[in-house]
PDB file of N, CA and C in Angstrom:
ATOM      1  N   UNK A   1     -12.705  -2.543 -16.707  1.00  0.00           N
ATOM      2  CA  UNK A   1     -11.263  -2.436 -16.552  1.00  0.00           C
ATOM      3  C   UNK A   1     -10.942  -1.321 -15.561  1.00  0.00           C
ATOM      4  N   UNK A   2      -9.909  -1.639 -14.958  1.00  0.00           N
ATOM      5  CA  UNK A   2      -8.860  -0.391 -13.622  1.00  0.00           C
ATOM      6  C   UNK A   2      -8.145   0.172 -14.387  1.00  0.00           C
ATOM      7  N   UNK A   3      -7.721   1.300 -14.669  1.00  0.00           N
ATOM      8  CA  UNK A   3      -6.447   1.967 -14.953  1.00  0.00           C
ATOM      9  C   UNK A   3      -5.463   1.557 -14.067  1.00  0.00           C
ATOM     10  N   UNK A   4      -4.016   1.470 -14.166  1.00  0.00           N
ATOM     11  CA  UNK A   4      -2.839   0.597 -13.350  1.00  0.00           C
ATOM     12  C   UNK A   4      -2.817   2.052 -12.603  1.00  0.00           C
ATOM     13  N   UNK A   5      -3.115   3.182 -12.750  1.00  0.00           N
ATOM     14  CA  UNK A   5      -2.691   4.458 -12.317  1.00  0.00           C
ATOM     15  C   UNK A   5      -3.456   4.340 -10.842  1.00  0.00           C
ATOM     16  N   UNK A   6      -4.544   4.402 -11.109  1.00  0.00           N
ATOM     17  CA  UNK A   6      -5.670   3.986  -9.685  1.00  0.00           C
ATOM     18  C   UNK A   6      -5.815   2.582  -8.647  1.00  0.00           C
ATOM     19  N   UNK A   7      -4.940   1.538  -9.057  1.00  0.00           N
ATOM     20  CA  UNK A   7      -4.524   0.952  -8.574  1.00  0.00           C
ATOM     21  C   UNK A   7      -3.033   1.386  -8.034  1.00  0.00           C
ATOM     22  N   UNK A   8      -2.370   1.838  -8.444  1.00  0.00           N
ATOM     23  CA  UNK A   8      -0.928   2.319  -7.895  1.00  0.00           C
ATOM     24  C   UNK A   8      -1.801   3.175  -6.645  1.00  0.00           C
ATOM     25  N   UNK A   9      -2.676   4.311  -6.974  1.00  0.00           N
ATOM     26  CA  UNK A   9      -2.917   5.154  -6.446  1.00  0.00           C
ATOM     27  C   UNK A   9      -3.129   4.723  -4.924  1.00  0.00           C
ATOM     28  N   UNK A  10      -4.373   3.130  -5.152  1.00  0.00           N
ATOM     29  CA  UNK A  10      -5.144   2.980  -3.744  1.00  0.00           C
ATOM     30  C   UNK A  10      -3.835   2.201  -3.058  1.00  0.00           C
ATOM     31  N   UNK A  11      -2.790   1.825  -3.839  1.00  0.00           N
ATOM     32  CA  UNK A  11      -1.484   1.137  -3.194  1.00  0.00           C
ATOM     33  C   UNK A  11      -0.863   2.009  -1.862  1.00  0.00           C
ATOM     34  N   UNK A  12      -0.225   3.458  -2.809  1.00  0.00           N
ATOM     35  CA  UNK A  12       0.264   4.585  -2.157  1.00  0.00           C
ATOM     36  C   UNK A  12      -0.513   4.924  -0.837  1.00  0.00           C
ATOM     37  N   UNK A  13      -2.262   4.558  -0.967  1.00  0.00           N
ATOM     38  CA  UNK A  13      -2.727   5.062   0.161  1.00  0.00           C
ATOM     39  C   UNK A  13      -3.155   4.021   1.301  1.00  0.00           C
ATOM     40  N   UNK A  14      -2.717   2.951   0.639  1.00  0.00           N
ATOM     41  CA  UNK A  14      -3.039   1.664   1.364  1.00  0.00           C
ATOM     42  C   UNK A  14      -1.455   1.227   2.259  1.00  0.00           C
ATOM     43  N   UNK A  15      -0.392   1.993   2.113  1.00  0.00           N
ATOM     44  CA  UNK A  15       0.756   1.929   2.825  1.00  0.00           C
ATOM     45  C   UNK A  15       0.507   2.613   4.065  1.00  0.00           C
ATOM     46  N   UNK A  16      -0.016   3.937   3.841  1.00  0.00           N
ATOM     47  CA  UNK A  16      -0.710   4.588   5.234  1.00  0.00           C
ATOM     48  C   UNK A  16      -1.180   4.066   6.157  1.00  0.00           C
ATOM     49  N   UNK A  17      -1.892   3.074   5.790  1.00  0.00           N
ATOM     50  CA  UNK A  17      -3.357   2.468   6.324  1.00  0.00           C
ATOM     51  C   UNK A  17      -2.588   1.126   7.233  1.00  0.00           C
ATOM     52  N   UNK A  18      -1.915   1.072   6.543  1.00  0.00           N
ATOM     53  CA  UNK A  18      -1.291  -0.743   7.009  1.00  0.00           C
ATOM     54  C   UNK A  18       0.002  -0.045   8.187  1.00  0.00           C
ATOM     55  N   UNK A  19       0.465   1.077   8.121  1.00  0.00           N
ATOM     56  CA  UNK A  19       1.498   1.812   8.482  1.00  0.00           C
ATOM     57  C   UNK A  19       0.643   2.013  10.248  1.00  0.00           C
ATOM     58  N   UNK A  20      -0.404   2.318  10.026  1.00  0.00           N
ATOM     59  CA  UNK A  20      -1.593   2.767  11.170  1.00  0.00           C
ATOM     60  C   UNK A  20      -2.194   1.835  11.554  1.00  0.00           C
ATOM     61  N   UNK A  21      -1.621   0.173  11.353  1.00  0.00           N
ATOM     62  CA  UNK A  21      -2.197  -0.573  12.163  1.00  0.00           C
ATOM     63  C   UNK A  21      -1.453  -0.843  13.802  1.00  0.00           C
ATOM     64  N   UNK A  22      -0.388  -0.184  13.608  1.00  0.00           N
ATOM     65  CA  UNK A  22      -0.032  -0.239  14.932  1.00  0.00           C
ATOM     66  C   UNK A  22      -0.538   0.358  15.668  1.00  0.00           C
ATOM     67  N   UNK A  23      -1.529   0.719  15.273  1.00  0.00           N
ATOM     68  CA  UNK A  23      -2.076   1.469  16.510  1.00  0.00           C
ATOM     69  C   UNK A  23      -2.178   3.137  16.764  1.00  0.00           C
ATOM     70  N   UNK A  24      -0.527   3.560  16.077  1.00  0.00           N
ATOM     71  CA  UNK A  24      -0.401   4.711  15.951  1.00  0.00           C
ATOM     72  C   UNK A  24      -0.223   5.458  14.315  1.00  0.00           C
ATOM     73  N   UNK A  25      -0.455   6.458  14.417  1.00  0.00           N
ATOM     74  CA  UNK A  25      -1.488   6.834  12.749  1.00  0.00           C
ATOM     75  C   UNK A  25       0.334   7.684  12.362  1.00  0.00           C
ATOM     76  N   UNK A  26       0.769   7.299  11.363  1.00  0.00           N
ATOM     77  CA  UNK A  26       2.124   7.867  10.719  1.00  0.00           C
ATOM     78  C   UNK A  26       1.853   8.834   9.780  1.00  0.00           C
ATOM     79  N   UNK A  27       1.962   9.758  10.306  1.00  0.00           N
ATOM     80  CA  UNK A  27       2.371  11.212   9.322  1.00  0.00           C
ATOM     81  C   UNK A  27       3.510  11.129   8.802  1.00  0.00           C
ATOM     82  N   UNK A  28       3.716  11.461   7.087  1.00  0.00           N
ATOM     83  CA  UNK A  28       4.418  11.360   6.142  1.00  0.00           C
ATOM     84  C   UNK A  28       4.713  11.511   5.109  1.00  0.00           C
ATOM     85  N   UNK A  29       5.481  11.117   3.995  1.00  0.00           N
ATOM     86  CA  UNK A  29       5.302  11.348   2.563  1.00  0.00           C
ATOM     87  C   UNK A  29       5.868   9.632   2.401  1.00  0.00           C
ATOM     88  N   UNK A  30       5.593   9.628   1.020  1.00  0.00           N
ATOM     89  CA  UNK A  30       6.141   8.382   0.472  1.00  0.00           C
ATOM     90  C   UNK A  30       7.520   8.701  -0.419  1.00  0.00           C
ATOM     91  N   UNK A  31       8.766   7.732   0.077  1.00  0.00           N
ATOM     92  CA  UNK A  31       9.898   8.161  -0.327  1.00  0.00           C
ATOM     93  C   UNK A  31       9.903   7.163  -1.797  1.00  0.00           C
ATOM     94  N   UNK A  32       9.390   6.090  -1.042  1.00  0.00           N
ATOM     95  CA  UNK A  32      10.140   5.112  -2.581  1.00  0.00           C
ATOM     96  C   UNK A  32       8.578   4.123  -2.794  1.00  0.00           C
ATOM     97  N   UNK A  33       8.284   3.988  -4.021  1.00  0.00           N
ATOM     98  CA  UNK A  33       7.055   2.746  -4.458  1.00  0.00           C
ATOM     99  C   UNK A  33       7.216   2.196  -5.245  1.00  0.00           C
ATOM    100  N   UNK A  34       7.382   0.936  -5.144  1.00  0.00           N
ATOM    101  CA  UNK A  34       7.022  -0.548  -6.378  1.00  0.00           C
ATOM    102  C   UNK A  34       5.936  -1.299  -6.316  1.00  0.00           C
ATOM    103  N   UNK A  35       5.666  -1.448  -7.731  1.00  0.00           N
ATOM    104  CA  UNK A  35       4.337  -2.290  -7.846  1.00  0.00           C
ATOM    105  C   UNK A  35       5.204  -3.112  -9.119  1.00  0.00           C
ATOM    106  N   UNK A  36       3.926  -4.248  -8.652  1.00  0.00           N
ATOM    107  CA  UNK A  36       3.923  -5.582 -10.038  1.00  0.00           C
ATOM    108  C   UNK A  36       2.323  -6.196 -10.327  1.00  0.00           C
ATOM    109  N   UNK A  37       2.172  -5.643 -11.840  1.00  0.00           N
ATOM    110  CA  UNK A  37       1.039  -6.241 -11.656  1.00  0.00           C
ATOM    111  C   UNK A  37       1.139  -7.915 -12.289  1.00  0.00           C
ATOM    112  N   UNK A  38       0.440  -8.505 -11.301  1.00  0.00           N
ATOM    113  CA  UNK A  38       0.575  -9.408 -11.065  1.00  0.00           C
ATOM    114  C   UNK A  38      -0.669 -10.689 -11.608  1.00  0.00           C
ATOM    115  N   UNK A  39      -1.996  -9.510 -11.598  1.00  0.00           N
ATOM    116  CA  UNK A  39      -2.988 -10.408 -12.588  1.00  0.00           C
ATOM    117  C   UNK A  39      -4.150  -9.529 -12.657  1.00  0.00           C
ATOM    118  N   UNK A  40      -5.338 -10.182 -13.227  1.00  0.00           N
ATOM    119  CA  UNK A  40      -6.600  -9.295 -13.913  1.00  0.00           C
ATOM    120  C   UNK A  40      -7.335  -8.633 -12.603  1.00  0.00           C
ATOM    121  N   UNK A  41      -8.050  -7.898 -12.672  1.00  0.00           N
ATOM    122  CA  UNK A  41      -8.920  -6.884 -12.073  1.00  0.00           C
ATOM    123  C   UNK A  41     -10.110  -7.290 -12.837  1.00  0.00           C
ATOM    124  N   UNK A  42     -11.191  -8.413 -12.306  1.00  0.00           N
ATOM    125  CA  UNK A  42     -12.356  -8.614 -12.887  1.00  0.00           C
ATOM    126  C   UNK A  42     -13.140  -6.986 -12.764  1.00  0.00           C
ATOM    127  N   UNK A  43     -14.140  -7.038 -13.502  1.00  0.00           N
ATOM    128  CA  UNK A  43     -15.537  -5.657 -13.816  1.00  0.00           C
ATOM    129  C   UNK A  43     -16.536  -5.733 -12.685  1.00  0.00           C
ATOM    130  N   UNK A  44     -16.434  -5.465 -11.617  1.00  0.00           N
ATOM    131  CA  UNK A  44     -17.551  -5.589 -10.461  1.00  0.00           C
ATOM    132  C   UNK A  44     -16.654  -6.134  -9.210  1.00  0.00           C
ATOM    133  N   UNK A  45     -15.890  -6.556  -9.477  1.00  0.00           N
ATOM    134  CA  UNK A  45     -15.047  -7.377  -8.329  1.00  0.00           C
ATOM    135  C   UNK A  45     -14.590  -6.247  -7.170  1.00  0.00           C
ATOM    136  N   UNK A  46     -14.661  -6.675  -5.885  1.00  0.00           N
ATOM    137  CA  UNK A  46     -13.856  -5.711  -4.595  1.00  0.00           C
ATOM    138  C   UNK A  46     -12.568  -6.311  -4.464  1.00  0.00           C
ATOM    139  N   UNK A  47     -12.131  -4.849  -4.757  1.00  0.00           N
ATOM    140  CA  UNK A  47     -10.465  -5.035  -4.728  1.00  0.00           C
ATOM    141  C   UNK A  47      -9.937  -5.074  -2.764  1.00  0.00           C
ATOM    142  N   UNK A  48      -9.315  -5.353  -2.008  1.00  0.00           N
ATOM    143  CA  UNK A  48      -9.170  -5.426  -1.128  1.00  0.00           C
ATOM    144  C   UNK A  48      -7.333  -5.153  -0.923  1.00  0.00           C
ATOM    145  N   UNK A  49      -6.734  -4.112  -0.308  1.00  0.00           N
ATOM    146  CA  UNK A  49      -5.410  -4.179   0.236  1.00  0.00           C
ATOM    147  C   UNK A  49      -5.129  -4.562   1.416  1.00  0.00           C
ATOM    148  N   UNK A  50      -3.872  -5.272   1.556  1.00  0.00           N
ATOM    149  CA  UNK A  50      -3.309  -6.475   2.939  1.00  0.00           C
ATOM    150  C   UNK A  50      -2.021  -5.934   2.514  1.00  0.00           C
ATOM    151  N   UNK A  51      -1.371  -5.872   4.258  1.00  0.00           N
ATOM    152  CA  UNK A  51       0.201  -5.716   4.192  1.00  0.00           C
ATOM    153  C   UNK A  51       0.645  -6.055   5.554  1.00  0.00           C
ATOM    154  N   UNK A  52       1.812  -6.104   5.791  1.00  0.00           N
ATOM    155  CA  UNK A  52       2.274  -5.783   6.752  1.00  0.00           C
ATOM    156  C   UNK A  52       4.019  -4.754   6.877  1.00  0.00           C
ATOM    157  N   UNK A  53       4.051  -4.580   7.879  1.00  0.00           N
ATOM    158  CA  UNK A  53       5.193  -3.755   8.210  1.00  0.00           C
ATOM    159  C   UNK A  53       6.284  -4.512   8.209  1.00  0.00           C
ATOM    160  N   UNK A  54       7.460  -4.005   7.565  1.00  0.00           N
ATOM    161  CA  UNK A  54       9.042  -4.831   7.408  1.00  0.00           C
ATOM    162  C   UNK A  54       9.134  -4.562   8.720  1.00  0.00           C
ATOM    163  N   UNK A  55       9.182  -3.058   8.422  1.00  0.00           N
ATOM    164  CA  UNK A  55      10.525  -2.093   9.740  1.00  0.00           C
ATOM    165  C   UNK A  55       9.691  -0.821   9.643  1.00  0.00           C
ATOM    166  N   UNK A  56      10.171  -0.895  10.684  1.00  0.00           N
ATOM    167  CA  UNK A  56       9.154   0.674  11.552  1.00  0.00           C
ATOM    168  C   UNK A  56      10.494   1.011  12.386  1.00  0.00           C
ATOM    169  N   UNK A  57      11.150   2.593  11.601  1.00  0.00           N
ATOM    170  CA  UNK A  57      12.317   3.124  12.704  1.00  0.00           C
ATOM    171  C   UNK A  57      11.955   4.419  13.465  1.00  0.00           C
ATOM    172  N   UNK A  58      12.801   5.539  13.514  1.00  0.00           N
ATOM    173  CA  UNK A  58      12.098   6.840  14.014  1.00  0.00           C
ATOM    174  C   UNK A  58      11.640   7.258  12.765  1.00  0.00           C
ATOM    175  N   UNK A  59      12.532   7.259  11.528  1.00  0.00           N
ATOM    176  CA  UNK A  59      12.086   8.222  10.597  1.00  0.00           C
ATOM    177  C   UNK A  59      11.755   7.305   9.617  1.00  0.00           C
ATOM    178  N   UNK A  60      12.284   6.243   9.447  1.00  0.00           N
ATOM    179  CA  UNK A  60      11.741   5.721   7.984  1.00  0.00           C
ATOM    180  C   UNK A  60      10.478   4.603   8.378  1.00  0.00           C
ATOM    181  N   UNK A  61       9.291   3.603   7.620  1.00  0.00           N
ATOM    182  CA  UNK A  61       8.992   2.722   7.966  1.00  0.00           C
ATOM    183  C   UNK A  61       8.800   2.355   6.608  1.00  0.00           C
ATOM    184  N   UNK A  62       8.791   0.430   6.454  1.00  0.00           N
ATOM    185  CA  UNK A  62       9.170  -0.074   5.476  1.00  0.00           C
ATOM    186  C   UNK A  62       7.923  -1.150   4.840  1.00  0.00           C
ATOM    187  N   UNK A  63       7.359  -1.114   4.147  1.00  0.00           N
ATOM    188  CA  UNK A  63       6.353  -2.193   4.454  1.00  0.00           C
ATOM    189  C   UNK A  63       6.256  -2.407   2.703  1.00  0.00           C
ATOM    190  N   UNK A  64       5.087  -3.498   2.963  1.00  0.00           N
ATOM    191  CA  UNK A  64       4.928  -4.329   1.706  1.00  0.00           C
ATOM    192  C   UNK A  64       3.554  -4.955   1.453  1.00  0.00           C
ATOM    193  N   UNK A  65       2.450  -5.087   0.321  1.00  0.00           N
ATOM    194  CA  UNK A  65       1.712  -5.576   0.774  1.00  0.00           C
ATOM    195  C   UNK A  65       0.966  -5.879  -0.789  1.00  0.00           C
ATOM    196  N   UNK A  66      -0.337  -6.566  -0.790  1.00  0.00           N
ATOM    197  CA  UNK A  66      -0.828  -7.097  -1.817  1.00  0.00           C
ATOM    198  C   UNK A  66      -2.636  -6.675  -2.224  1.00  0.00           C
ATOM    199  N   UNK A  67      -2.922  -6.208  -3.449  1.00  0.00           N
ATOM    200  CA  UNK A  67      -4.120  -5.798  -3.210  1.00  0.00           C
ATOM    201  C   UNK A  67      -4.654  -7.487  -4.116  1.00  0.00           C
ATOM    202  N   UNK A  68      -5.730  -7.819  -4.441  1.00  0.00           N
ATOM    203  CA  UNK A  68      -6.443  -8.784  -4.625  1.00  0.00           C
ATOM    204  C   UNK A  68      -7.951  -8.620  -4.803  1.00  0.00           C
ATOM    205  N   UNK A  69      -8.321  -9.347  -6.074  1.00  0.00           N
ATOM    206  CA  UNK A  69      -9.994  -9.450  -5.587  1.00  0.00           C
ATOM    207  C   UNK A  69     -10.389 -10.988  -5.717  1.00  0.00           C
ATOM    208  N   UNK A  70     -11.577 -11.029  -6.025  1.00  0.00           N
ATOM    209  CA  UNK A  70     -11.798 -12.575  -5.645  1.00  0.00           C
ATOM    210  C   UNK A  70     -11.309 -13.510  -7.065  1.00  0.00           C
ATOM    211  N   UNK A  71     -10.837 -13.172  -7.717  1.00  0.00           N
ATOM    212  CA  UNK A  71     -10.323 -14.275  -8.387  1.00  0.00           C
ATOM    213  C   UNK A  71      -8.509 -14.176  -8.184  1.00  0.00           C
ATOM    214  N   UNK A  72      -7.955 -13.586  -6.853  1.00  0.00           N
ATOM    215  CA  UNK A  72      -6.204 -13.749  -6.244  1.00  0.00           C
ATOM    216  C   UNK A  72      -5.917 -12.021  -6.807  1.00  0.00           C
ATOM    217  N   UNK A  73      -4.659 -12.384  -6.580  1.00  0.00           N
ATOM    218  CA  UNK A  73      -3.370 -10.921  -6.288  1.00  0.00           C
ATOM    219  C   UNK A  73      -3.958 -10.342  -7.740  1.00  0.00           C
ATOM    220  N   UNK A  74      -4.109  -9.327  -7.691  1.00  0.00           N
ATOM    221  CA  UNK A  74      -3.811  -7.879  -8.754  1.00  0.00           C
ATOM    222  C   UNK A  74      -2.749  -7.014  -8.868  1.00  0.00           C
ATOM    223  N   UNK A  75      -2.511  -6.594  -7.602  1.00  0.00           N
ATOM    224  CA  UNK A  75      -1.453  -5.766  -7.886  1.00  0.00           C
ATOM    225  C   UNK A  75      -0.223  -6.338  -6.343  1.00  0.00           C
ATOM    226  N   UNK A  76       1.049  -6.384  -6.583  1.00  0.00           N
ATOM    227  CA  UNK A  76       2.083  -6.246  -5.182  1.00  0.00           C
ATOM    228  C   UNK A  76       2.897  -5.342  -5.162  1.00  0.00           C
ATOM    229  N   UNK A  77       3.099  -4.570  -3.971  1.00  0.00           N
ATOM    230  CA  UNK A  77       3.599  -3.142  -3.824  1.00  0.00           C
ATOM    231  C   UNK A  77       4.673  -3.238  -2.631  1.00  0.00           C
ATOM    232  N   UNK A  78       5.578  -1.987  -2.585  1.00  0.00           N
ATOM    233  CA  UNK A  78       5.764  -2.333  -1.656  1.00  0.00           C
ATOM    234  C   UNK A  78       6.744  -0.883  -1.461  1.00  0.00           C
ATOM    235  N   UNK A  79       6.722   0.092  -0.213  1.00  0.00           N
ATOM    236  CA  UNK A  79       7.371   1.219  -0.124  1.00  0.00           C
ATOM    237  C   UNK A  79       7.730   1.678   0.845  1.00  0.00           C
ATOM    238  N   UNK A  80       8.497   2.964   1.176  1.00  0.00           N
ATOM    239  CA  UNK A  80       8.928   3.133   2.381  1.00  0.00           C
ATOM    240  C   UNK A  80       8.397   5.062   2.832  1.00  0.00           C
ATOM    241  N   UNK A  81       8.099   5.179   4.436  1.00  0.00           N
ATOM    242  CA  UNK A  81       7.249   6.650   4.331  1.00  0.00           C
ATOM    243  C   UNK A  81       8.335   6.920   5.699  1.00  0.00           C
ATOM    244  N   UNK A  82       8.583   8.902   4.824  1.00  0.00           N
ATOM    245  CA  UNK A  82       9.117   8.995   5.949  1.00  0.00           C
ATOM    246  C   UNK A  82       8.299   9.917   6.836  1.00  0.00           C
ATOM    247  N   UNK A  83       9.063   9.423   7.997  1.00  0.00           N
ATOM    248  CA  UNK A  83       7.522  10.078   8.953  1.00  0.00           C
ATOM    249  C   UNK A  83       8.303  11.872   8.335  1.00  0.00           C
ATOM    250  N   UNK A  84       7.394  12.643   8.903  1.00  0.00           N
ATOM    251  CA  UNK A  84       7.223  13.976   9.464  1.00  0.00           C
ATOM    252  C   UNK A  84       6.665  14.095  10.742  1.00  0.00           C
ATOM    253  N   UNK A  85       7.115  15.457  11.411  1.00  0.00           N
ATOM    254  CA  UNK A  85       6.148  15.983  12.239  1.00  0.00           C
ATOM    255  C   UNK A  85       4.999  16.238  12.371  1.00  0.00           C
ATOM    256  N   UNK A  86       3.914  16.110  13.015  1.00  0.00           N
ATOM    257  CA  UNK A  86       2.607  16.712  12.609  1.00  0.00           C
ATOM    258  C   UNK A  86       2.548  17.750  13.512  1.00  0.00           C
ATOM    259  N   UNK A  87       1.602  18.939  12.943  1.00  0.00           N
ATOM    260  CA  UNK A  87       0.971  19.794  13.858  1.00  0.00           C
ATOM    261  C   UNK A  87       2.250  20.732  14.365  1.00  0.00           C
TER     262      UNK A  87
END
């Protein structure tokens, strides 16, 4: 079994990740997160996160996305990061 906590967790960090497929890497915090769990987390199974971007503005970006292992969806999320400055 997953704790829903560590799945939320790899969600929160899997918005980053999908946020940085444009190419350019978004420095930020996370303003707002929803999840639904949606079905089982087999014992050995690779969990895998997929998303894509709603909206990408200056400061906010909006996205949504689904983690899954091989027996379909586990968890669907979906949140918004606002950039910061870096450096």
């Amino acid at each position: 079994m997953i704790h829903g906590g560590t799945l939320m967790t790899f969600a929160d960090y899997a918005l980053f990740m999908i946020a940085g497929q444009s190419g350019e890497m978004v420095h930020g915090v996370t303003v707002t997160f929803n999840s639904e769990f949606v079905g089982p987390a087999r014992p050995g199974e690779l969990l895998t996160a997929r998303g894509e971007i709603v909206r990408a503005g200056k400061s906010l970006v909006f996205l949504r996305g689904l983690i899954s292992g091989e027996a379909g969806a586990v968890l669907a999320f979906s949140g918004t990061i606002k950039r910061v400055r870096h450096g």
